[in-house]
N, C-alpha and C. Protein backbone atom coordinates (compact mmCIF):
# COMPACT_ATOMS: atom_id res chain seq x y z
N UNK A 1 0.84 -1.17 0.00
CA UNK A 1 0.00 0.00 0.00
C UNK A 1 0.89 1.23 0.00
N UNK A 2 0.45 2.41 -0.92
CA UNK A 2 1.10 3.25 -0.62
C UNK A 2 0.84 4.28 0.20
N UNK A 3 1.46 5.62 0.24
CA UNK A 3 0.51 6.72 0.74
C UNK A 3 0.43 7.45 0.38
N UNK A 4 -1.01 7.99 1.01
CA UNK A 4 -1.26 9.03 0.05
C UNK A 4 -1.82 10.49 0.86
N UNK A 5 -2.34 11.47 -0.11
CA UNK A 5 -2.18 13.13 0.27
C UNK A 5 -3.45 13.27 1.42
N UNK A 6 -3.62 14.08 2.15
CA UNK A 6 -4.78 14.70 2.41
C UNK A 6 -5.01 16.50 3.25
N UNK A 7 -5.83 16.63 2.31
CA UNK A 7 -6.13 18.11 2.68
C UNK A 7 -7.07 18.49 2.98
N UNK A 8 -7.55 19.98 3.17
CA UNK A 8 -8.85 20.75 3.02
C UNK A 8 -8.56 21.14 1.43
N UNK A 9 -10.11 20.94 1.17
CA UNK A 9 -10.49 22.00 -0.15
C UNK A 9 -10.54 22.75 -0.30
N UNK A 10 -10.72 24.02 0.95
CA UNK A 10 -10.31 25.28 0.94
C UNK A 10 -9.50 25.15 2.46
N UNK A 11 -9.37 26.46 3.29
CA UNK A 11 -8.52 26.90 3.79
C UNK A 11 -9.25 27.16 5.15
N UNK A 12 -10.71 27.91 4.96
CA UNK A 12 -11.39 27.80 6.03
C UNK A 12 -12.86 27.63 6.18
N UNK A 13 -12.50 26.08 5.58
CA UNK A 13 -13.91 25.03 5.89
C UNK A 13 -14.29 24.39 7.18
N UNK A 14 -13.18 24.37 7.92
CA UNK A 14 -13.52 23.59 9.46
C UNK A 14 -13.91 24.77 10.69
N UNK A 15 -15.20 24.64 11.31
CA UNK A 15 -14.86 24.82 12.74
C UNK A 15 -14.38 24.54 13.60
N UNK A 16 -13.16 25.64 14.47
CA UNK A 16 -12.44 25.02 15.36
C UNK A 16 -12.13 25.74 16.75
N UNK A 17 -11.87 24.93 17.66
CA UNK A 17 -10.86 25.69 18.69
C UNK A 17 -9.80 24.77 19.17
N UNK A 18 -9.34 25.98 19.80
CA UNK A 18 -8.07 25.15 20.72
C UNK A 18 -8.23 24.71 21.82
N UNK A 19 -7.68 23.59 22.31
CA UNK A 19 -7.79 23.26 23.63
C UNK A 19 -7.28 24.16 24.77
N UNK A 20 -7.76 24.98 25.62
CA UNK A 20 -7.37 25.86 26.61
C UNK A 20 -6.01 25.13 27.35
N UNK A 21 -5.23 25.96 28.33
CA UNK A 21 -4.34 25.55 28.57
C UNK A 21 -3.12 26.43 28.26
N UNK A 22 -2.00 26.32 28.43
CA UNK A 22 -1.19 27.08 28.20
C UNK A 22 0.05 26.10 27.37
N UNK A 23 1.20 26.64 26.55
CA UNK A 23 2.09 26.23 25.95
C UNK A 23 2.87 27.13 25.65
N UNK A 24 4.01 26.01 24.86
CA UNK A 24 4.89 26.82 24.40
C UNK A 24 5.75 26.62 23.12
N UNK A 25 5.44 27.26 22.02
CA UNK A 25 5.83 26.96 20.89
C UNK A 25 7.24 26.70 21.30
N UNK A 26 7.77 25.96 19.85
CA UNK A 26 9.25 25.85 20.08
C UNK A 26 10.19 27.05 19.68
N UNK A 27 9.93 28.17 18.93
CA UNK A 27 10.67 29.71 19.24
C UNK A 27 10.59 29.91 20.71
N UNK A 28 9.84 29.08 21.60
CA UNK A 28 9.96 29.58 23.01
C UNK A 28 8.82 30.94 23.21
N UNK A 29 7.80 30.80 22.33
CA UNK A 29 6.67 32.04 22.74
C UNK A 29 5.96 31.28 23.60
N UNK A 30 5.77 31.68 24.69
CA UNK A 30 4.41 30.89 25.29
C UNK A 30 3.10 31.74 25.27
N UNK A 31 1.90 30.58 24.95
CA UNK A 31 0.81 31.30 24.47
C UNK A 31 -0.32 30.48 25.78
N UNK A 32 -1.09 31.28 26.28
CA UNK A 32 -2.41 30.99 27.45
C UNK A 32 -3.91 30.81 26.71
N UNK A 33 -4.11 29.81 26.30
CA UNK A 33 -5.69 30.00 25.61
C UNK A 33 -6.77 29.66 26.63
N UNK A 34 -8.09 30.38 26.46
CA UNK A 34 -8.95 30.21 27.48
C UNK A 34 -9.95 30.30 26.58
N UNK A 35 -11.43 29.26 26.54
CA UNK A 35 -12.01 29.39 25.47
C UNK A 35 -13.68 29.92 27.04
N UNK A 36 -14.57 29.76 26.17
CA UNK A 36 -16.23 30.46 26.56
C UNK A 36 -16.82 29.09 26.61
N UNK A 37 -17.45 28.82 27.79
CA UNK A 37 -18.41 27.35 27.48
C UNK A 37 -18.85 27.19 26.77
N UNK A 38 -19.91 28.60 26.04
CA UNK A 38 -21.00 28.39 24.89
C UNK A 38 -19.53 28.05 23.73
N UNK A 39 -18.55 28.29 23.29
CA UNK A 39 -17.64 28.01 22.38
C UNK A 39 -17.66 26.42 22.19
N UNK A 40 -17.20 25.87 23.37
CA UNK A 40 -16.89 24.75 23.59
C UNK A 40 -18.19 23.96 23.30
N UNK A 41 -19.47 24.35 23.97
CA UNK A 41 -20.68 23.81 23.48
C UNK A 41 -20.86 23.44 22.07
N UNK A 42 -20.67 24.41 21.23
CA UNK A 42 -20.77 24.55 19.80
C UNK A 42 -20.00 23.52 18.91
N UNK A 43 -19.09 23.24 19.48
CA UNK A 43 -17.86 21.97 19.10
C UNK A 43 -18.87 20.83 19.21
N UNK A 44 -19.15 20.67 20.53
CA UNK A 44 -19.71 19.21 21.21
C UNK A 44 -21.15 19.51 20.63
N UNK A 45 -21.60 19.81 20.29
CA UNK A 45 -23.28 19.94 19.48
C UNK A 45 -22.67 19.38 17.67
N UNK A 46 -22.19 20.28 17.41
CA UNK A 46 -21.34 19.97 16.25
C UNK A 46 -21.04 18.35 15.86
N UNK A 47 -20.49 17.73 16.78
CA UNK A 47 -20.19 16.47 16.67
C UNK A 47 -20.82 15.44 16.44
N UNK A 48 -21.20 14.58 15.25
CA UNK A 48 -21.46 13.45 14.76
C UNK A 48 -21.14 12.25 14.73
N UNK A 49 -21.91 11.20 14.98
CA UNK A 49 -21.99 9.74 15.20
C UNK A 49 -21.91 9.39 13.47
N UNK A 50 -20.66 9.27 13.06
CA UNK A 50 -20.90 8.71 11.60
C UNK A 50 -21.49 7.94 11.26
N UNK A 51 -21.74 6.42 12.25
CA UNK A 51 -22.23 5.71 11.89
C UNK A 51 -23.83 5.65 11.99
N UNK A 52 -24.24 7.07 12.10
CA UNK A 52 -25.46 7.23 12.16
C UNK A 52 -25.81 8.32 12.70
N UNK A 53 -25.57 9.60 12.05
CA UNK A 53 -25.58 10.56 11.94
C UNK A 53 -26.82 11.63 12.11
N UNK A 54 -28.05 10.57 11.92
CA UNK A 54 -29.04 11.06 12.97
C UNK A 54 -29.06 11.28 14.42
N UNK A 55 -28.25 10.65 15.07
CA UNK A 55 -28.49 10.06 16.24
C UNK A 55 -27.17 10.76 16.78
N UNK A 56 -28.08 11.81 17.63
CA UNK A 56 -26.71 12.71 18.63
C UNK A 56 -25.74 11.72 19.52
N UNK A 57 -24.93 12.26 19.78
CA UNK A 57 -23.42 11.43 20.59
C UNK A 57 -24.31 11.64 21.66
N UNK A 58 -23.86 11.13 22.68
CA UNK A 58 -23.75 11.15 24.10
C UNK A 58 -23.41 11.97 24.92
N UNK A 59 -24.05 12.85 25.56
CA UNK A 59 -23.22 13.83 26.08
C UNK A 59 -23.14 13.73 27.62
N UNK A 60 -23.73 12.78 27.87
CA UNK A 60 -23.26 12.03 29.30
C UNK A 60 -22.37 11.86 29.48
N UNK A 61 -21.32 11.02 28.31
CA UNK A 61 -20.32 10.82 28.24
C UNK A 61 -19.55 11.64 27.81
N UNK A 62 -19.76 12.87 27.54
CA UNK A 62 -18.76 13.89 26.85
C UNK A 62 -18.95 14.31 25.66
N UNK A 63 -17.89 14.30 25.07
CA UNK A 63 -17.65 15.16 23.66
C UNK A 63 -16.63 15.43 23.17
N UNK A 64 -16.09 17.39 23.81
CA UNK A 64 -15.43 17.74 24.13
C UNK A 64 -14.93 18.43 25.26
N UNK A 65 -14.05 18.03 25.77
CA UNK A 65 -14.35 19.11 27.63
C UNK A 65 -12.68 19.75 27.94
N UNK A 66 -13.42 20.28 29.11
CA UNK A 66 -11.62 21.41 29.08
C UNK A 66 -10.67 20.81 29.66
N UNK A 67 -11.13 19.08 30.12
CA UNK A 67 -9.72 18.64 30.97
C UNK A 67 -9.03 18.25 29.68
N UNK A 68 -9.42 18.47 28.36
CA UNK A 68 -8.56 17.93 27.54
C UNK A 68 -8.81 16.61 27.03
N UNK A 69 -10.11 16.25 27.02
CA UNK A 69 -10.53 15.11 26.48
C UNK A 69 -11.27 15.10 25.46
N UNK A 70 -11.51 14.43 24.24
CA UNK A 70 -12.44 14.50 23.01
C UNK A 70 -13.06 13.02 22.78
N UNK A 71 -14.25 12.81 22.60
CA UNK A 71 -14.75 11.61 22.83
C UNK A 71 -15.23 11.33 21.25
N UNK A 72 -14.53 10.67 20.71
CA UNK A 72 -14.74 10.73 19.08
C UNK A 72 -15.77 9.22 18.78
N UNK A 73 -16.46 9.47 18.30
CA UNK A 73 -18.32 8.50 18.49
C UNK A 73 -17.28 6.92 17.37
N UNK A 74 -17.78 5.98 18.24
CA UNK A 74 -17.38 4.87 17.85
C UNK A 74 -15.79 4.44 18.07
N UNK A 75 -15.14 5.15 18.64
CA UNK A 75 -13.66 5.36 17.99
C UNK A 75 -13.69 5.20 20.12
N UNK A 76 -14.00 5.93 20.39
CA UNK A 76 -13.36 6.60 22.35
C UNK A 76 -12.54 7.91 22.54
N UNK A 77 -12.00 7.80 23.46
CA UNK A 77 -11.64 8.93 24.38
C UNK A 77 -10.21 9.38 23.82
N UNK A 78 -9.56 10.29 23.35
CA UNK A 78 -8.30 10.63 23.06
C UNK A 78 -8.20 12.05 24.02
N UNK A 79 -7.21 12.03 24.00
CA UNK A 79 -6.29 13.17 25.08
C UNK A 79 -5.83 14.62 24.38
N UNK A 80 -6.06 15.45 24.52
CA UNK A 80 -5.98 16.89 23.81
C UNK A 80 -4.70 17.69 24.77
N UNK A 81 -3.93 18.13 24.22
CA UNK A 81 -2.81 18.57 25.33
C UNK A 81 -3.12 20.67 24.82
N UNK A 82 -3.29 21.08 25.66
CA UNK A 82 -3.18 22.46 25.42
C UNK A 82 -2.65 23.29 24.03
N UNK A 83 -2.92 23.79 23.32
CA UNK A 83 -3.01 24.30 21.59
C UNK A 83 -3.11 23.57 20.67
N UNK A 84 -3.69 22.39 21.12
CA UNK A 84 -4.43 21.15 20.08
C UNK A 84 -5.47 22.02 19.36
N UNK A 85 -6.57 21.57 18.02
CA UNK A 85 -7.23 22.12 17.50
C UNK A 85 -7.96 21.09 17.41
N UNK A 86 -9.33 21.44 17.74
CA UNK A 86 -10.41 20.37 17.17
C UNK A 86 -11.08 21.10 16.15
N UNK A 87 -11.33 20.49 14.84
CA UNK A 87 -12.07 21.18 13.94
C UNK A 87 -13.31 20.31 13.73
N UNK A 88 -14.35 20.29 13.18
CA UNK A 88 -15.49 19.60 12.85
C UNK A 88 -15.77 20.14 11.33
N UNK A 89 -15.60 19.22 10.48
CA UNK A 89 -15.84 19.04 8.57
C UNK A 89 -17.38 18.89 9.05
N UNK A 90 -18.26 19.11 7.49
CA UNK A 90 -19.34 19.32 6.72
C UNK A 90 -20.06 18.43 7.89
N UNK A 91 -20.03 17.02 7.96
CA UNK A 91 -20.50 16.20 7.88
C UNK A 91 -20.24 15.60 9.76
N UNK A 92 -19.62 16.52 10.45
CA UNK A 92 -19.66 16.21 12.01
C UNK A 92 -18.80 15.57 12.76
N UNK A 93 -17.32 15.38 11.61
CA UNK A 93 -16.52 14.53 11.82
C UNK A 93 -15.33 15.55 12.65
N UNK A 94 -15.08 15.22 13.92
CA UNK A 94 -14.11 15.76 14.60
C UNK A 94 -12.51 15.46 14.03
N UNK A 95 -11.99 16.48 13.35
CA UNK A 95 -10.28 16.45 13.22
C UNK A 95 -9.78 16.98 14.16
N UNK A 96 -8.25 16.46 14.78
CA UNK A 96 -7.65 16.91 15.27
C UNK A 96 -6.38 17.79 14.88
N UNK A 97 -5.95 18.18 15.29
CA UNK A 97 -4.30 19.21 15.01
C UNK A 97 -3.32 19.16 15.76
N UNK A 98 -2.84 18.95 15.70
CA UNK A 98 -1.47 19.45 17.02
C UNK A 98 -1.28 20.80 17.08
N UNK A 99 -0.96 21.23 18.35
CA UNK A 99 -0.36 22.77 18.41
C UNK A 99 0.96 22.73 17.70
N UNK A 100 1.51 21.99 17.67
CA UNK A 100 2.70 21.90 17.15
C UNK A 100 2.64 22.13 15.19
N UNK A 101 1.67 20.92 14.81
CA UNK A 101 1.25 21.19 13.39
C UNK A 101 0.88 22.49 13.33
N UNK A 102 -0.40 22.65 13.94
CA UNK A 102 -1.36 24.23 13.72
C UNK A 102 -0.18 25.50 14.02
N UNK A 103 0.62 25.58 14.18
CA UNK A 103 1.66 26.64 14.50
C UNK A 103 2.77 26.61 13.43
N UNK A 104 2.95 25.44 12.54
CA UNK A 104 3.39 25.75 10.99
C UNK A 104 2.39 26.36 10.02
N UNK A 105 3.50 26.28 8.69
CA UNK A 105 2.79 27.01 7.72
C UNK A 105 1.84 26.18 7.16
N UNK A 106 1.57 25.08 7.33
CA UNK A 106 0.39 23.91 6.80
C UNK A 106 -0.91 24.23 7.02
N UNK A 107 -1.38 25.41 8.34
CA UNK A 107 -2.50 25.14 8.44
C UNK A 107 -2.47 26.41 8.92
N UNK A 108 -3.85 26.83 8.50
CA UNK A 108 -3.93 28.31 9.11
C UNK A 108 -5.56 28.60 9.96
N UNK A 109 -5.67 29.09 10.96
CA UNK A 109 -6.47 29.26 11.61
C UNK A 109 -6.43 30.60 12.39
N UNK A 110 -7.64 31.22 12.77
CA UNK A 110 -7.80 32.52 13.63
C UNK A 110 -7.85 32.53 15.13
């Protein structure tokens, strides 16, 4: 098998935020993000059960939350470390980013 490309079709198709928390790029800037519940709400509403996409996630169980956890439907629980990016495509599907990626020239966000 080989590998292969993947992108956005444009530049700013995803909704996103960062995981709150503080960091520090590797120039050594350190950056403090603090997001708004209703923000964070909007992520976790956002989020889709692919395998059935009628049918809201769970929010008993989460979503997205500020200890840094993302609960991706069918898949489980992954760990978000402070200037991570969660974006959500067309269709409800949570991407992730690294602060590390999202802080090159590959990806651009506000």
């Amino acid at each position: 098998m080989a590998t292969a490309t993947l992108g956005t079709a444009g530049t700013t198709t995803l909704t996103a935020l960062s995981q709150p928390g503080s960091y520090t790029r590797q120039d050594g800037t350190v950056f403090s993000v603090t997001q708004l519940d209703a923000d964070i709400a909007t992520i976790q509403q956002a989020i889709k059960d692919d395998q059935n996409p009628a049918q809201p996630i769970n929010f008993a169980m989460g979503g997205w939350s500020r200890a840094g956890q993302l609960f991706v439907p069918n898949r489980g629980w992954l760990k978000l470390l402070p200037g991570d990016y969660v974006g959500i495509d067309a269709t409800g599907w949570p991407i992730i980013v690294s602060a590390r990626a999202a802080a090159s020239a590959s990806w651009v966000h506000t």
